[in-house]
N, C-alpha and C. Protein backbone atom coordinates (compact mmCIF):
# COMPACT_ATOMS: atom_id res chain seq x y z
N UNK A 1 19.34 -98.29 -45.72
CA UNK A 1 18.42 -99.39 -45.68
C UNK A 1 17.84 -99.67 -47.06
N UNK A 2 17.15 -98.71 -47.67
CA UNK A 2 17.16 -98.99 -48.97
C UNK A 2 17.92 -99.56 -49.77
N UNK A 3 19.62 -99.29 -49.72
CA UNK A 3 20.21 -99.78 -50.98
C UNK A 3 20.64 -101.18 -50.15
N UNK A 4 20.21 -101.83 -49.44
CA UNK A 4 20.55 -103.05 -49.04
C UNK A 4 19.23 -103.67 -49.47
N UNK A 5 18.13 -103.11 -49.23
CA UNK A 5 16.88 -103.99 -49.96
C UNK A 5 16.73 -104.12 -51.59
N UNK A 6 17.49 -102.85 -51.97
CA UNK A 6 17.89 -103.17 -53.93
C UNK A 6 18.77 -104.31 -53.81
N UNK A 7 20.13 -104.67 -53.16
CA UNK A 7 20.84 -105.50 -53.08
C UNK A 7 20.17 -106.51 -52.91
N UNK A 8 19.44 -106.65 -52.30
CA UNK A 8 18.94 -107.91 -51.67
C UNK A 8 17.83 -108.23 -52.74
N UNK A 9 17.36 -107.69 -53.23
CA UNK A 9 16.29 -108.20 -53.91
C UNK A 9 17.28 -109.23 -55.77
N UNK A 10 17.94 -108.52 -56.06
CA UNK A 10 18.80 -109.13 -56.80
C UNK A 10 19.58 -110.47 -56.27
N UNK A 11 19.20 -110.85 -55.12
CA UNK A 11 19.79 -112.44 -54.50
C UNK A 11 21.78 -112.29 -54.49
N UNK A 12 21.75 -110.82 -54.16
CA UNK A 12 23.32 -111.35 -53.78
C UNK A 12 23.51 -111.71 -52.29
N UNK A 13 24.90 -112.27 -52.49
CA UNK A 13 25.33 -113.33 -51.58
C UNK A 13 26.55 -112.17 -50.53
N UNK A 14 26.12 -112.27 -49.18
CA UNK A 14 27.10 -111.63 -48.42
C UNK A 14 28.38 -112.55 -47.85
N UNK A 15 29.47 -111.73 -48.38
CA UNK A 15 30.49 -112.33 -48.33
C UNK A 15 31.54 -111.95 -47.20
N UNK A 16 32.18 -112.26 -46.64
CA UNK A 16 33.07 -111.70 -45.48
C UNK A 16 34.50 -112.27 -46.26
N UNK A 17 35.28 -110.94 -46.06
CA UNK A 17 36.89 -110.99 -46.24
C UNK A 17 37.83 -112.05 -45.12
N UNK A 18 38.49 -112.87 -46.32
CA UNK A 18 39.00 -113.35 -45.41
C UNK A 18 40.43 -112.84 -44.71
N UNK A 19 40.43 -113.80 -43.36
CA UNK A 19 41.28 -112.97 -42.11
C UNK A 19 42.70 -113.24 -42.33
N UNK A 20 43.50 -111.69 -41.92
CA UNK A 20 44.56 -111.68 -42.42
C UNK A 20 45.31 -111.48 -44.02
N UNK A 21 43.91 -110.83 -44.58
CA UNK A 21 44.18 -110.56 -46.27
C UNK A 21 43.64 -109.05 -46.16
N UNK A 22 44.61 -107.91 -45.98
CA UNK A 22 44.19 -106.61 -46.23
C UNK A 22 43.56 -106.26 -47.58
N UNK A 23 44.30 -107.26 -48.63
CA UNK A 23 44.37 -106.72 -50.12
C UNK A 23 42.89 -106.37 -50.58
N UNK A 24 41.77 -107.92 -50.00
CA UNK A 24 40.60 -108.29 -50.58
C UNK A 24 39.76 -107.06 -49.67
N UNK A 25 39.83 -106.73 -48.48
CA UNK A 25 39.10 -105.60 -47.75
C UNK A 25 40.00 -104.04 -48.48
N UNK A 26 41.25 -104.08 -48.53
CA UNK A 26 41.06 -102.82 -49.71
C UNK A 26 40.20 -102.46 -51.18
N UNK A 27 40.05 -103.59 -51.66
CA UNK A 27 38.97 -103.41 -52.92
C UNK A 27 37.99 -102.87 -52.60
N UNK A 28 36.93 -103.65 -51.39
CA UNK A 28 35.98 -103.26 -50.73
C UNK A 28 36.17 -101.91 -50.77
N UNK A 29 36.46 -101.44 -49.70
CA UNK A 29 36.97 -100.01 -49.38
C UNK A 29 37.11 -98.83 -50.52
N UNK A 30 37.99 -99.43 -51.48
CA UNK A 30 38.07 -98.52 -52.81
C UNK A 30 36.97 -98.72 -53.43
N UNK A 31 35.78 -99.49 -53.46
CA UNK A 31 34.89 -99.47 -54.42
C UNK A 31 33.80 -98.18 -53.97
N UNK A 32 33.77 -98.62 -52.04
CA UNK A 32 32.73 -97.52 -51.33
C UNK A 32 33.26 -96.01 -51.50
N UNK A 33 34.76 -96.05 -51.23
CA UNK A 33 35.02 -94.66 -51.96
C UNK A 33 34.50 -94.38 -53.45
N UNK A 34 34.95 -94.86 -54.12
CA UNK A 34 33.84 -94.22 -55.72
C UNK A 34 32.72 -93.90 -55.48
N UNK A 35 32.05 -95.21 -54.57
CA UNK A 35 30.29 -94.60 -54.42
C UNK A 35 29.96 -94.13 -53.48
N UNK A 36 30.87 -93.71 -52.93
CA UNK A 36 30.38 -92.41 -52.10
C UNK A 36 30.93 -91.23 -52.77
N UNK A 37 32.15 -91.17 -53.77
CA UNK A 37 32.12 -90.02 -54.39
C UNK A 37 31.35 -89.38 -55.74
N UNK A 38 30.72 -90.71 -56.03
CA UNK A 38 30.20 -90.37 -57.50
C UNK A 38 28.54 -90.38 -57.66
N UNK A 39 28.32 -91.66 -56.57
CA UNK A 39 26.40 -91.90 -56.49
C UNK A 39 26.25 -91.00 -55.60
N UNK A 40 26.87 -90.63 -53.78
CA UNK A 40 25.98 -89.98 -53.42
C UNK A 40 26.02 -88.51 -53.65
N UNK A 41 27.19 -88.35 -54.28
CA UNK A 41 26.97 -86.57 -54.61
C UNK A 41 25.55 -86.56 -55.75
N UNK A 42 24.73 -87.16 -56.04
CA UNK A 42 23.62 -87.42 -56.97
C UNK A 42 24.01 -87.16 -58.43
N UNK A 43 25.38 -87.73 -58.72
CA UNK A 43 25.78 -87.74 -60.22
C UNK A 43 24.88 -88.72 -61.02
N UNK A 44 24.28 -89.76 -60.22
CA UNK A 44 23.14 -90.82 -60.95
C UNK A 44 21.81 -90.61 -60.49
N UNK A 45 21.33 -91.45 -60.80
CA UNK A 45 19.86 -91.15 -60.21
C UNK A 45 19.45 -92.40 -59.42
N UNK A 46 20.23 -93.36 -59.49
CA UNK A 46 19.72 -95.21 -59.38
C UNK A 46 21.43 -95.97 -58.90
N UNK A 47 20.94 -96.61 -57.88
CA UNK A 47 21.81 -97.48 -58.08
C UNK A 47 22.41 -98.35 -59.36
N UNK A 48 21.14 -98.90 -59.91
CA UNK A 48 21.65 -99.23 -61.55
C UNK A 48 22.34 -98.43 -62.42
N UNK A 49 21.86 -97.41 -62.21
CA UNK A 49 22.90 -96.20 -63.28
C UNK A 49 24.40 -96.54 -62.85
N UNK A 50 24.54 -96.26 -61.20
CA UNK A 50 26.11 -96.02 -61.13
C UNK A 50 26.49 -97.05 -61.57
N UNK A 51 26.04 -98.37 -61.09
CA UNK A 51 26.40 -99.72 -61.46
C UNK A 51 26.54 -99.81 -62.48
N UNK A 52 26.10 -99.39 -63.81
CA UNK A 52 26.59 -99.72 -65.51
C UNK A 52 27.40 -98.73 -65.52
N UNK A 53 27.36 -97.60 -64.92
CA UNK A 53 28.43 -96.55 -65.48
C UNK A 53 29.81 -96.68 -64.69
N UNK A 54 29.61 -97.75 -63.70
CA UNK A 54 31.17 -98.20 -63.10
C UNK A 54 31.43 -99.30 -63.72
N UNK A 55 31.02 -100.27 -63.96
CA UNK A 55 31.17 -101.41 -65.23
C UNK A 55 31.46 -100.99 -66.74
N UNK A 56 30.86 -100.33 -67.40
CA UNK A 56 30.41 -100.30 -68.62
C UNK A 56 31.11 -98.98 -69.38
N UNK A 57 31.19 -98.05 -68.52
CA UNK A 57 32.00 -96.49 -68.86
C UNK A 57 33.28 -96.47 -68.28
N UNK A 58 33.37 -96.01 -67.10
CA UNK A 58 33.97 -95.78 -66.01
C UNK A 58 35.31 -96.36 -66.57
N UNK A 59 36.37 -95.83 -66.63
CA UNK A 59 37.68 -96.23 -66.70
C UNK A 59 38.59 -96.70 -65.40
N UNK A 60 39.39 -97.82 -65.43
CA UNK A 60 39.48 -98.04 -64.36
C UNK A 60 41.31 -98.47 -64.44
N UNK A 61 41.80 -97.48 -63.82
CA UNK A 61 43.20 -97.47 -63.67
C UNK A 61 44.06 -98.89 -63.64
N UNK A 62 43.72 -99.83 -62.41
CA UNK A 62 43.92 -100.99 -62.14
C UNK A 62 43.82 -101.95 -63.08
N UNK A 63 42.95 -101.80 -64.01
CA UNK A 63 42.76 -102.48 -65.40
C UNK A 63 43.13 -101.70 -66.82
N UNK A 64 44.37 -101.19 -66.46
CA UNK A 64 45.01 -100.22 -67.82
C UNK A 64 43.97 -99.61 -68.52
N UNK A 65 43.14 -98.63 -67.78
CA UNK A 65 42.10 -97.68 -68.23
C UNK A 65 41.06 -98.56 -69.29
N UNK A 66 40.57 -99.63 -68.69
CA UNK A 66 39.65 -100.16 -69.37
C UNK A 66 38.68 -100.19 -68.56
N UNK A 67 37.65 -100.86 -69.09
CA UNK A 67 36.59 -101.08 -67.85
C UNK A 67 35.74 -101.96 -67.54
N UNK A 68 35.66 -102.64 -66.68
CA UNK A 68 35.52 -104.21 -66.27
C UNK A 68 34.97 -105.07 -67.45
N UNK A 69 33.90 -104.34 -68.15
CA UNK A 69 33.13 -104.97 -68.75
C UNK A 69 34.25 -105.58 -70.21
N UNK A 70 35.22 -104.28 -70.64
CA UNK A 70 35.91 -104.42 -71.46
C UNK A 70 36.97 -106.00 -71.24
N UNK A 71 37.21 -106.12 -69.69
CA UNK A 71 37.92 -106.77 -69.47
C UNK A 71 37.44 -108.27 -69.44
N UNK A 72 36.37 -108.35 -68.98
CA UNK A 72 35.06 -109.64 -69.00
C UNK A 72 35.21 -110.35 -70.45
N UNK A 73 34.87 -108.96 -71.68
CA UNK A 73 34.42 -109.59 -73.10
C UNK A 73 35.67 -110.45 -73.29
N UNK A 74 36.69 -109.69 -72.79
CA UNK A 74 38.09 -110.09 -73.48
C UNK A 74 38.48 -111.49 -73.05
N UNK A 75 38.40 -111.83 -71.87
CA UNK A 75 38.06 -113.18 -71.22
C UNK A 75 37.08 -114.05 -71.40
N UNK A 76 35.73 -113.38 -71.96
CA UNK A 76 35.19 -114.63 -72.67
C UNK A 76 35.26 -115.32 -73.98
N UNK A 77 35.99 -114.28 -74.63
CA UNK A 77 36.36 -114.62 -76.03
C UNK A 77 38.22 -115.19 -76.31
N UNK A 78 38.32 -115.80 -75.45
CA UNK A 78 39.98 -116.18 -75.03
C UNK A 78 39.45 -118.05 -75.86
């Protein structure tokens, strides 16, 4: 309940997968695995922590060991 009222207070938008697309509900899925393996073992202290350190550190296979943020700059400077 808490980390839905952090969510919520930041004005995000709930989104539903659309039907008949496994791909977009696997992301989902793989993201809650990380944060359930990395925030709730109490490797952070904050939702914000994990959140920059899965953006901002965090290497991410799917993006040739870069990490989102790396991948963002690179796209805004295209």
């Amino acid at each position: 309940m808490q980390t839905y009222l952090e969510l919520s207070k930041k004005i995000l938008k709930h989104c539903l997968a659309r039907v008949n697309r496994p791909q977009t509900n696997g992301k989902v899925e793989r993201f809650f695995r990380t944060y359930k393996e990395e925030y709730i073992t109490n490797t952070f202290s904050s939702l914000n922590d994990f959140i920059k350190h899965y953006n901002e550190v965090r290497l991410h296979m799917s993006l040739h060991y870069k990490t989102p943020k790396e991948i963002w700059d690179e796209l805004r400077n295209v």
